[in-house]
Protein backbone atom coordinates (compact mmCIF):
# COMPACT_ATOMS: atom_id res chain seq x y z
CA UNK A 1 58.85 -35.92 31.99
CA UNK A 2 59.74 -32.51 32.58
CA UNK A 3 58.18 -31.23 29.53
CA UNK A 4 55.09 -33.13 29.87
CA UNK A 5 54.57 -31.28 33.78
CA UNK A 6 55.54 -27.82 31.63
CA UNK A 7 52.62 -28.72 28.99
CA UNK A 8 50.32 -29.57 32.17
CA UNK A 9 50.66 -26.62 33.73
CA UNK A 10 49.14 -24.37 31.26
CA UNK A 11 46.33 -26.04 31.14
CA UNK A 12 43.74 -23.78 29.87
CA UNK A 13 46.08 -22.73 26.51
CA UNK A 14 46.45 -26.49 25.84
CA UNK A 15 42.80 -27.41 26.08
CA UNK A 16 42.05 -24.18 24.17
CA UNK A 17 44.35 -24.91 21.30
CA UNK A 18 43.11 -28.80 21.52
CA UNK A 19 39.74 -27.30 21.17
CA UNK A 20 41.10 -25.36 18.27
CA UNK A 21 42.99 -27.89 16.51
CA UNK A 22 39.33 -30.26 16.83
CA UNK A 23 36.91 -27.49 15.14
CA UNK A 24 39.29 -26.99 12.33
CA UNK A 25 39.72 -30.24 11.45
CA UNK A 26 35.83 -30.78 11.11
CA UNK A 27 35.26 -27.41 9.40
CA UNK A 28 37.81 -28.77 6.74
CA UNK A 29 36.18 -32.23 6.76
CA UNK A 30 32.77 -31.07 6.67
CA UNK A 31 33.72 -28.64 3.97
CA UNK A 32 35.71 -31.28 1.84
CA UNK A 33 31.99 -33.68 2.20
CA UNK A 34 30.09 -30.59 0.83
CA UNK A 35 32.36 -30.22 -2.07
CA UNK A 36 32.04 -33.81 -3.20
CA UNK A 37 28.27 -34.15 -1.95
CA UNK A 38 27.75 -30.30 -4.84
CA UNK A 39 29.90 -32.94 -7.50
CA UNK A 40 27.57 -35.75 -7.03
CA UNK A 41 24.71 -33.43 -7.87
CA UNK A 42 26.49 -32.10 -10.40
CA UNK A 43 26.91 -35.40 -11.98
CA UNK A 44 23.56 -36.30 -11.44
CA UNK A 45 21.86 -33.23 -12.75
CA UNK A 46 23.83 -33.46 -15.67
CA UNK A 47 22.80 -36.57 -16.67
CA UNK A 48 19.31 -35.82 -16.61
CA UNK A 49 19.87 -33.16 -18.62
CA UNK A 50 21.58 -34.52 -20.79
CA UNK A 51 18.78 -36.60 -22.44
């Protein structure tokens, strides 16, 4: 448990690289839903065009 008290200590680096660690992970989830939401459209415009 000596590690965990360690971790604890610094308190203000862990919650900023929790903090961190949060906003990237929804930057690349919110990017990965905009790439599939511009392929849908894609497909969708396409087919309209198409006849």
């Amino acid at each position: 448990m000596e590690w965990l008290s360690r971790i604890l200590s610094h308190e203000p680096t862990v919650l900023a690289l929790s903090i961190t660690v949060v906003v990237t992970i929804f930057i690349f989830a919110a990017r990965k839903a905009h790439v599939n939401h511009l392929a849908k459209m894609k497909k969708i415009d396409d087919s309209f065009n198409s006849k």
